[in-house]
C-alpha atoms as a PDB file:
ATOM      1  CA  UNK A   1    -113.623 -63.523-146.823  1.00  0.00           C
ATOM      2  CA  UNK A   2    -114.400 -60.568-144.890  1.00  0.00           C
ATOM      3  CA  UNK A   3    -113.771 -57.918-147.505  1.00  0.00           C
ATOM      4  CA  UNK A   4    -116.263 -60.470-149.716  1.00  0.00           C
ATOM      5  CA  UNK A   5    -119.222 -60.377-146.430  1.00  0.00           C
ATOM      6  CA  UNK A   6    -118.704 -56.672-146.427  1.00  0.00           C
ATOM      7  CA  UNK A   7    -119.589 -56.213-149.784  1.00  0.00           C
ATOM      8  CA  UNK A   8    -122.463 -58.213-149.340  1.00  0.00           C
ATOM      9  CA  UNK A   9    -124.029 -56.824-146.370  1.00  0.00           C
ATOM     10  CA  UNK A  10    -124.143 -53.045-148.312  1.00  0.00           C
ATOM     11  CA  UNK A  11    -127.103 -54.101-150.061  1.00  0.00           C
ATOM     12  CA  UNK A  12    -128.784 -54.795-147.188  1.00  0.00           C
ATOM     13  CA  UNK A  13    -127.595 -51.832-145.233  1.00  0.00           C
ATOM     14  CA  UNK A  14    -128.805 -50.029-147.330  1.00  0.00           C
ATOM     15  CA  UNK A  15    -132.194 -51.186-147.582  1.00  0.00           C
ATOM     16  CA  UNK A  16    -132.397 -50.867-143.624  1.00  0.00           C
ATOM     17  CA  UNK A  17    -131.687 -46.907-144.393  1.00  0.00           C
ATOM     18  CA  UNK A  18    -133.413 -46.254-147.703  1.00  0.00           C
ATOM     19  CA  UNK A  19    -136.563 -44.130-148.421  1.00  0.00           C
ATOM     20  CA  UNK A  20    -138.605 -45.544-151.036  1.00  0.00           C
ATOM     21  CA  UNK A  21    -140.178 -43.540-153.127  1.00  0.00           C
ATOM     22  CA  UNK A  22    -142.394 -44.309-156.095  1.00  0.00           C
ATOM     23  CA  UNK A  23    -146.198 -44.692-157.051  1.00  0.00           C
ATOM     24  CA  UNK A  24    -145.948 -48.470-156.680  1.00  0.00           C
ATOM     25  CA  UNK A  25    -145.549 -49.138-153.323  1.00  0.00           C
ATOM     26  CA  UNK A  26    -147.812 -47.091-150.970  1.00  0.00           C
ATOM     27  CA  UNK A  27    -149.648 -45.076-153.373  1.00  0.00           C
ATOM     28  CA  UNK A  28    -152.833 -42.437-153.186  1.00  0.00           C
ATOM     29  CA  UNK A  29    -155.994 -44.028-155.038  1.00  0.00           C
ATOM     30  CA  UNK A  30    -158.483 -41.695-154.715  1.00  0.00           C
ATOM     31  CA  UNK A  31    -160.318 -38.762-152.889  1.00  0.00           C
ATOM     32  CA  UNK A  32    -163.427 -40.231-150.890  1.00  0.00           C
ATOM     33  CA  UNK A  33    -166.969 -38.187-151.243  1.00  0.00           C
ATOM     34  CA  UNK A  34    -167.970 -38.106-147.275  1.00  0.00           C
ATOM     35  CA  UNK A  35    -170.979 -40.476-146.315  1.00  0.00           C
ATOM     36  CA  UNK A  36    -174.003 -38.585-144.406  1.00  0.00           C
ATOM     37  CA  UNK A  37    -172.293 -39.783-140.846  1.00  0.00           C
ATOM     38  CA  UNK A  38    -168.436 -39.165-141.577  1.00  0.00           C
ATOM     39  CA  UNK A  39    -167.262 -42.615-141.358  1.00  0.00           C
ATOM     40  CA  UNK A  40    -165.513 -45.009-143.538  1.00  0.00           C
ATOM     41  CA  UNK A  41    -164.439 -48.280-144.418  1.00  0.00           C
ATOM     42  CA  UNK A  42    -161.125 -49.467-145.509  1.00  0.00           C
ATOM     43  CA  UNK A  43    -162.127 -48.258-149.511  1.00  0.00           C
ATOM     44  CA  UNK A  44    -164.508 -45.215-150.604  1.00  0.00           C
ATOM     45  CA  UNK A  45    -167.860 -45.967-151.131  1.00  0.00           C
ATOM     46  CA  UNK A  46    -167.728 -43.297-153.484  1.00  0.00           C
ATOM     47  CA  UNK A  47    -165.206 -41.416-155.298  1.00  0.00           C
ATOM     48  CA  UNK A  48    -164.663 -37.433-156.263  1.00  0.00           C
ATOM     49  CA  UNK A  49    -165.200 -36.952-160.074  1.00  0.00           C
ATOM     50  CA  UNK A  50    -165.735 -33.625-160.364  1.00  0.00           C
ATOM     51  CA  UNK A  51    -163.158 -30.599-158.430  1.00  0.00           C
ATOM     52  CA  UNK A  52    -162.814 -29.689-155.532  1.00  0.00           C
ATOM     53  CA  UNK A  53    -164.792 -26.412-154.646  1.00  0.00           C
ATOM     54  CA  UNK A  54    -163.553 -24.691-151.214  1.00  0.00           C
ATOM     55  CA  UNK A  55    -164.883 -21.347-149.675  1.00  0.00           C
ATOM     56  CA  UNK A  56    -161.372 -19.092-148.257  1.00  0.00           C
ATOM     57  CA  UNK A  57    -163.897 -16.946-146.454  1.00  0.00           C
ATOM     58  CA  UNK A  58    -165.633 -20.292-144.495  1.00  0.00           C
ATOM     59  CA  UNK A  59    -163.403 -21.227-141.402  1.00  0.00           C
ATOM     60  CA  UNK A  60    -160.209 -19.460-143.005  1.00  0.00           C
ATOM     61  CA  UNK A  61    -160.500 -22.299-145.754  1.00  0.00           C
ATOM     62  CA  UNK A  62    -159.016 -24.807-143.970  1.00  0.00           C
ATOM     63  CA  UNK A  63    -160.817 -28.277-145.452  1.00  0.00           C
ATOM     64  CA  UNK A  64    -160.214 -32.203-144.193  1.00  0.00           C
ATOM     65  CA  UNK A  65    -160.004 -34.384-147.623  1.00  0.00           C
ATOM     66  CA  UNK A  66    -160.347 -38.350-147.589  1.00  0.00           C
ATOM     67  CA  UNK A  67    -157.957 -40.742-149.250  1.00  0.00           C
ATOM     68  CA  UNK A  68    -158.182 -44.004-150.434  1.00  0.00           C
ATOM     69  CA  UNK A  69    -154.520 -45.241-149.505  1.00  0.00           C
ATOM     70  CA  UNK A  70    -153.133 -48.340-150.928  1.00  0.00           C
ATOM     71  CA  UNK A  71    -150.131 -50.541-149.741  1.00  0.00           C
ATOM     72  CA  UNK A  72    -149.236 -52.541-153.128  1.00  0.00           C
ATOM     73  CA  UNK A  73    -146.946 -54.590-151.349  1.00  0.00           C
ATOM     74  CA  UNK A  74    -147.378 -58.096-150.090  1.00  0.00           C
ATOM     75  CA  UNK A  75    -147.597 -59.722-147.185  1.00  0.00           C
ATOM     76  CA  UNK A  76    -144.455 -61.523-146.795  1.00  0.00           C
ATOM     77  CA  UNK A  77    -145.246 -63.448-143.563  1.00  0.00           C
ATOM     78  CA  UNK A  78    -144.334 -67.145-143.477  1.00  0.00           C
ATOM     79  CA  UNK A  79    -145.713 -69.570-140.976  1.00  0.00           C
ATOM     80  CA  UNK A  80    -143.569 -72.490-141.367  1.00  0.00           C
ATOM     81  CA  UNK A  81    -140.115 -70.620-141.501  1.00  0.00           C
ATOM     82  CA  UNK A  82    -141.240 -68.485-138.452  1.00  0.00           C
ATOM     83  CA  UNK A  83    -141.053 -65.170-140.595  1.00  0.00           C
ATOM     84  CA  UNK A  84    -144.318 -62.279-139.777  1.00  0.00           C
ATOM     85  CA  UNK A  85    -145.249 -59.991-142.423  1.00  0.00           C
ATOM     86  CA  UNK A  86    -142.866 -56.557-142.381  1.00  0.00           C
ATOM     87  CA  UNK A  87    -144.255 -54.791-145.407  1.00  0.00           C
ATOM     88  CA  UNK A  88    -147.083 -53.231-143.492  1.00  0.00           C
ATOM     89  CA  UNK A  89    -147.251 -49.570-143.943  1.00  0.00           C
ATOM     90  CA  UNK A  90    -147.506 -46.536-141.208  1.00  0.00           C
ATOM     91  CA  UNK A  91    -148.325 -43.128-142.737  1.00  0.00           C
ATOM     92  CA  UNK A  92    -147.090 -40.136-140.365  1.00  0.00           C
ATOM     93  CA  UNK A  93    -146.708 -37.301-142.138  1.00  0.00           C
ATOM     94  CA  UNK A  94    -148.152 -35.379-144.682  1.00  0.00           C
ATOM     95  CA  UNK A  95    -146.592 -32.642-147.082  1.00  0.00           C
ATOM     96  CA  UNK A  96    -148.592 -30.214-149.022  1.00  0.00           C
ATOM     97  CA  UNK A  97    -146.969 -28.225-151.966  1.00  0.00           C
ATOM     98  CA  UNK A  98    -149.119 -26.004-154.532  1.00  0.00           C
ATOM     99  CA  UNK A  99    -148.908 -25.116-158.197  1.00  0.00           C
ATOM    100  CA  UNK A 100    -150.831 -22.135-159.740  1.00  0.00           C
ATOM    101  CA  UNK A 101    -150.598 -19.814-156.257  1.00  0.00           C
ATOM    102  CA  UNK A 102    -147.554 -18.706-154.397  1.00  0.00           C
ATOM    103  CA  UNK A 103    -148.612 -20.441-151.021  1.00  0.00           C
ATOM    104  CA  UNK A 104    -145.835 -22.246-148.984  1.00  0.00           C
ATOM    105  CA  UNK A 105    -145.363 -26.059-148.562  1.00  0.00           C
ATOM    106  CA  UNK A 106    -147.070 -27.084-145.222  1.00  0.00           C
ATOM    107  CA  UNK A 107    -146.017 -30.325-143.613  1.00  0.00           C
ATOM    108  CA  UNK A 108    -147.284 -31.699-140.611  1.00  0.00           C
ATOM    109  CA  UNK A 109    -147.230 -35.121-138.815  1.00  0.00           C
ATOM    110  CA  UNK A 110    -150.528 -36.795-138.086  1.00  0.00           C
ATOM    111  CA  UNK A 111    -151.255 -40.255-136.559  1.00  0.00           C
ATOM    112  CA  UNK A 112    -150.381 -43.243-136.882  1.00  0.00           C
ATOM    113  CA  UNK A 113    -152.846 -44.770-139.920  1.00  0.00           C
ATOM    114  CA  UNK A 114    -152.031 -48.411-141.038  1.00  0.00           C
ATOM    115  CA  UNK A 115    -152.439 -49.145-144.306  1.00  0.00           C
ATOM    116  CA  UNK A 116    -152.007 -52.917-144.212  1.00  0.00           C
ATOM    117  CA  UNK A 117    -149.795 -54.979-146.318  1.00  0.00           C
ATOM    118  CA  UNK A 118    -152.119 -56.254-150.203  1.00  0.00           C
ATOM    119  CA  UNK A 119    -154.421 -53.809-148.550  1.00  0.00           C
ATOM    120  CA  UNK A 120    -156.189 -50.169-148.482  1.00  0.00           C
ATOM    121  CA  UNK A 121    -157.284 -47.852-145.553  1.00  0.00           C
ATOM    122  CA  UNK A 122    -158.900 -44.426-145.925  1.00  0.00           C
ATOM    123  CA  UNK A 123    -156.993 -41.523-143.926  1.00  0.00           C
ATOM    124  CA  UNK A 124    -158.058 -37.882-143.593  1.00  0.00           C
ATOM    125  CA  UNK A 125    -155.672 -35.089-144.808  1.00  0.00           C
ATOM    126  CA  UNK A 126    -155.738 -31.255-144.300  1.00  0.00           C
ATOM    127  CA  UNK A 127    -155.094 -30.637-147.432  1.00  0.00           C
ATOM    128  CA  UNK A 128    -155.884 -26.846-147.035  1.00  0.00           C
ATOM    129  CA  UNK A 129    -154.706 -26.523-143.648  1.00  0.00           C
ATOM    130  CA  UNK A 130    -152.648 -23.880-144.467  1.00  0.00           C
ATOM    131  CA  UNK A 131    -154.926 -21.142-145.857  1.00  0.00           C
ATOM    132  CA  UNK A 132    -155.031 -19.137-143.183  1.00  0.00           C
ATOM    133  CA  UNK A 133    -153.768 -15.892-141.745  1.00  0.00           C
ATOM    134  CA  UNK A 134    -151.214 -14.284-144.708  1.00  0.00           C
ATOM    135  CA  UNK A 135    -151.913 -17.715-146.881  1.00  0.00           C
ATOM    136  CA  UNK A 136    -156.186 -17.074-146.710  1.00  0.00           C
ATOM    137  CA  UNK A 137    -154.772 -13.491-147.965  1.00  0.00           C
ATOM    138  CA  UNK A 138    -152.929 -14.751-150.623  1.00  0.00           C
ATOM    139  CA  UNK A 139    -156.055 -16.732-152.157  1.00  0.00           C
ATOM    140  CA  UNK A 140    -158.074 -14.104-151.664  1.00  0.00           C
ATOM    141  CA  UNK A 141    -156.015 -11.908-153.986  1.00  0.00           C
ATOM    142  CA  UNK A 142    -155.777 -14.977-156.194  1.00  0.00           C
ATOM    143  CA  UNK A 143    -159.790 -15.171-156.090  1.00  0.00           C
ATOM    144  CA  UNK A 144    -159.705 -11.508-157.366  1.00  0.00           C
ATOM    145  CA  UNK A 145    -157.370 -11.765-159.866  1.00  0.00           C
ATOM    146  CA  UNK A 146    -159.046 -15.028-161.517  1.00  0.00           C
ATOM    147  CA  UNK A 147    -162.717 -13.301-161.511  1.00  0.00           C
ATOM    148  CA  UNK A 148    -163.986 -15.401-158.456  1.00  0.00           C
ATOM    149  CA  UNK A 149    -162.443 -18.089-158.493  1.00  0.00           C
ATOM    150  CA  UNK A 150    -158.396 -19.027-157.976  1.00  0.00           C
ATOM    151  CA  UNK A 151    -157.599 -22.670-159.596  1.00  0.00           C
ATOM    152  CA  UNK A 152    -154.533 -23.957-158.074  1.00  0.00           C
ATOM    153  CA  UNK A 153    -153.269 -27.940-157.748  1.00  0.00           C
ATOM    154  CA  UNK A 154    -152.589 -29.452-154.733  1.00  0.00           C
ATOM    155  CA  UNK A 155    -149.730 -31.843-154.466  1.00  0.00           C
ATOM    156  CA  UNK A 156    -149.652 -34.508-151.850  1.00  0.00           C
ATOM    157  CA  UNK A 157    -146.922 -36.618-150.553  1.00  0.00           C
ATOM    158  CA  UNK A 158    -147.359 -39.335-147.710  1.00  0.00           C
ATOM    159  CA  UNK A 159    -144.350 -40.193-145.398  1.00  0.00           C
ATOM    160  CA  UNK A 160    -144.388 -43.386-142.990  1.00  0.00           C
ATOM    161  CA  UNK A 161    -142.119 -46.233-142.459  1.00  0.00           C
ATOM    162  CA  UNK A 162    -142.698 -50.670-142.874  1.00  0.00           C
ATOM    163  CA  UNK A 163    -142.813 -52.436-139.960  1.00  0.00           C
ATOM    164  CA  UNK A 164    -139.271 -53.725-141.342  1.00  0.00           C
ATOM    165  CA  UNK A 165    -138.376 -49.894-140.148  1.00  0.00           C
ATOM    166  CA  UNK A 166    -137.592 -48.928-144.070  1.00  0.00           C
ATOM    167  CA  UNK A 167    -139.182 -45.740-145.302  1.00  0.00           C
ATOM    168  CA  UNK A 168    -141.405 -44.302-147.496  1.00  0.00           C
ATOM    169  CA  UNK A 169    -142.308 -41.594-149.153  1.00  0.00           C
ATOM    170  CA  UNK A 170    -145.132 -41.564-151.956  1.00  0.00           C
ATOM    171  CA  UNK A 171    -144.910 -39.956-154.989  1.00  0.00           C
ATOM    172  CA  UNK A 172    -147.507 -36.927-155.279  1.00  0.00           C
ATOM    173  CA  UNK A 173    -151.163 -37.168-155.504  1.00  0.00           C
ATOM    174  CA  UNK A 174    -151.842 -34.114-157.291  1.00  0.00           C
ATOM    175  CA  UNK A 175    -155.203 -32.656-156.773  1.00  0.00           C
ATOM    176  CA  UNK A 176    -157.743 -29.608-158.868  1.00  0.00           C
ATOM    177  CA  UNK A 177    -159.078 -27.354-156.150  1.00  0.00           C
ATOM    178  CA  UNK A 178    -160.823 -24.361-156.911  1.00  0.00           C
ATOM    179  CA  UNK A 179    -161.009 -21.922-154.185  1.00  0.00           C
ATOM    180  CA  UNK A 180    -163.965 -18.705-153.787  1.00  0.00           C
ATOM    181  CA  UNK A 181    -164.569 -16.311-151.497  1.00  0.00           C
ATOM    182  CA  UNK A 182    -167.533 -16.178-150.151  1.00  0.00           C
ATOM    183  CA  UNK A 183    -169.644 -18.441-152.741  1.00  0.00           C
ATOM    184  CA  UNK A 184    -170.756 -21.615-150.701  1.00  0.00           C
ATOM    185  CA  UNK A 185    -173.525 -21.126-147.890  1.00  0.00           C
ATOM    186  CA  UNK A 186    -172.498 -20.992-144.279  1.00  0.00           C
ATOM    187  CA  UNK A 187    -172.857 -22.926-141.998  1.00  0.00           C
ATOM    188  CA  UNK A 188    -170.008 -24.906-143.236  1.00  0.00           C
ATOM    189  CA  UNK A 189    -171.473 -28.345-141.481  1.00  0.00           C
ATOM    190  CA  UNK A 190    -174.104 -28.739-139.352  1.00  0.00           C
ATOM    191  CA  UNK A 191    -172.926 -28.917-136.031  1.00  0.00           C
ATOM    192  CA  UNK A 192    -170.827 -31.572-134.300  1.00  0.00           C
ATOM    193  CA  UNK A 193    -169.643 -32.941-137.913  1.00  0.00           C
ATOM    194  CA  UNK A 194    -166.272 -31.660-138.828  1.00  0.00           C
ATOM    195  CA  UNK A 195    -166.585 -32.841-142.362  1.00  0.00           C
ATOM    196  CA  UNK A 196    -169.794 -33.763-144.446  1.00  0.00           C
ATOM    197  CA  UNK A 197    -170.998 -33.481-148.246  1.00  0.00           C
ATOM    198  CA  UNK A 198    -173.817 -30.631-148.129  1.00  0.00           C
ATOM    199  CA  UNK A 199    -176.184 -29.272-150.594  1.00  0.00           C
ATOM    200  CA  UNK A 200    -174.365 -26.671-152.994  1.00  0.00           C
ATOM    201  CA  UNK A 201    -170.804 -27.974-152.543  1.00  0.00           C
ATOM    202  CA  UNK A 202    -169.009 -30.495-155.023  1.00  0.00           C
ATOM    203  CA  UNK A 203    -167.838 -32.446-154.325  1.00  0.00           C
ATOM    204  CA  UNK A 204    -165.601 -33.055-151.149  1.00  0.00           C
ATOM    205  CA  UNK A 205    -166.323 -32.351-147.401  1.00  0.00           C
ATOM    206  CA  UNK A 206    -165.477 -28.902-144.733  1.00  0.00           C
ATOM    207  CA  UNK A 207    -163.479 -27.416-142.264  1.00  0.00           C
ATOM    208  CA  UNK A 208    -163.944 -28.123-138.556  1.00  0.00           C
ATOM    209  CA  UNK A 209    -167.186 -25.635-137.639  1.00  0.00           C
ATOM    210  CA  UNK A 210    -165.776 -22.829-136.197  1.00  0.00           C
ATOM    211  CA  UNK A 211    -162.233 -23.321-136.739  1.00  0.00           C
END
């Protein structure tokens, strides 16, 4: 009998210690065009279709992106056995990789966004937080080499945990950007707005105004 409730408790030990990672469970939907004020609700009210355009030369190129997040799990909450809902989601942590350029993987933690269980939140990612110093260098030799413009993909992974403390780890978002030197208008945002859509730039938002 015990060797028999040993074997079943694995499965759920397990699960207690498991990262879960897939496109099914907390996935990235889509990249958010910025409203005139910066602010959002729980969805986009309008999506990216075109790519990403982002100046190296304009606040070391360091740009804030907006995702629509999704938690495709439900809400497993019962009221008459007792039981609350443990499949909400808590995204901590993002991780950056790129294809096309030779710029490192930046990870970073961030805070704590919700993305509710059967339910969507946008969250704000640094996306090209990295390009500066040697990395801003690296484009900018990229940007010669392609004629003006370097075209590299951006590959984003989410990391969080369930409020049953499992975790998770998306599967990547991968994301166009095409990156110039000197091509877009400064200033970056008018002031006080550290990301905005603005005439002459598709299609996503800007870096922090003087950072």
């Amino acid at each position: 009998m015990k060797t028999r409730a040993l074997l079943l408790a694995l499965p759920v030990l397990a699960l207690a210690g498991c990262t879960r990672q897939n496109h099914a469970s907390v996935a990235i939907q889509a990249i958010c065009y910025p409203t005139d004020t910066c602010t959002f609700s729980s969805t986009c009210t309008n999506s990216v279709i075109g790519t990403p355009i982002v100046d190296v030369s304009a606040n070391g190129g360091t740009t804030e992106f907006f995702l629509q997040v999704a938690n495709q799990l439900p809400d497993n909450s019962d009221k008459d056995a007792g039981r609350v809902n443990t499949n909400g989601a808590h995204v901590d942590q993002v991780s950056v990789s790129y294809d096309q350029v030779g710029l490192p993987t930046d990870s970073y933690y961030t805070s704590n966004m919700v993305i509710p269980a059967d339910g969507t939140n946008v969250i704000a990612v640094w996306a090209t937080r990295a390009w500066v110093g040697n990395n801003a260098t690296i484009l900018q030799d990229a940007v010669a080499a392609g004629g003006g413009v370097a075209e590299l993909v951006a590959k984003i992974r989410l990391r969080g945990y369930y409020d049953d403390g499992s975790t998770f780890e998306t599967g990547e978002f991968k994301m166009g950007v095409n990156v110039c030197d000197g091509c877009l208008n400064l200033p970056f945002c008018p002031p006080g707005k550290s990301a905005c859509p603005f005439e002459g730039m598709e299609p996503v938002g800007c870096g922090t105004t003087g950072g």
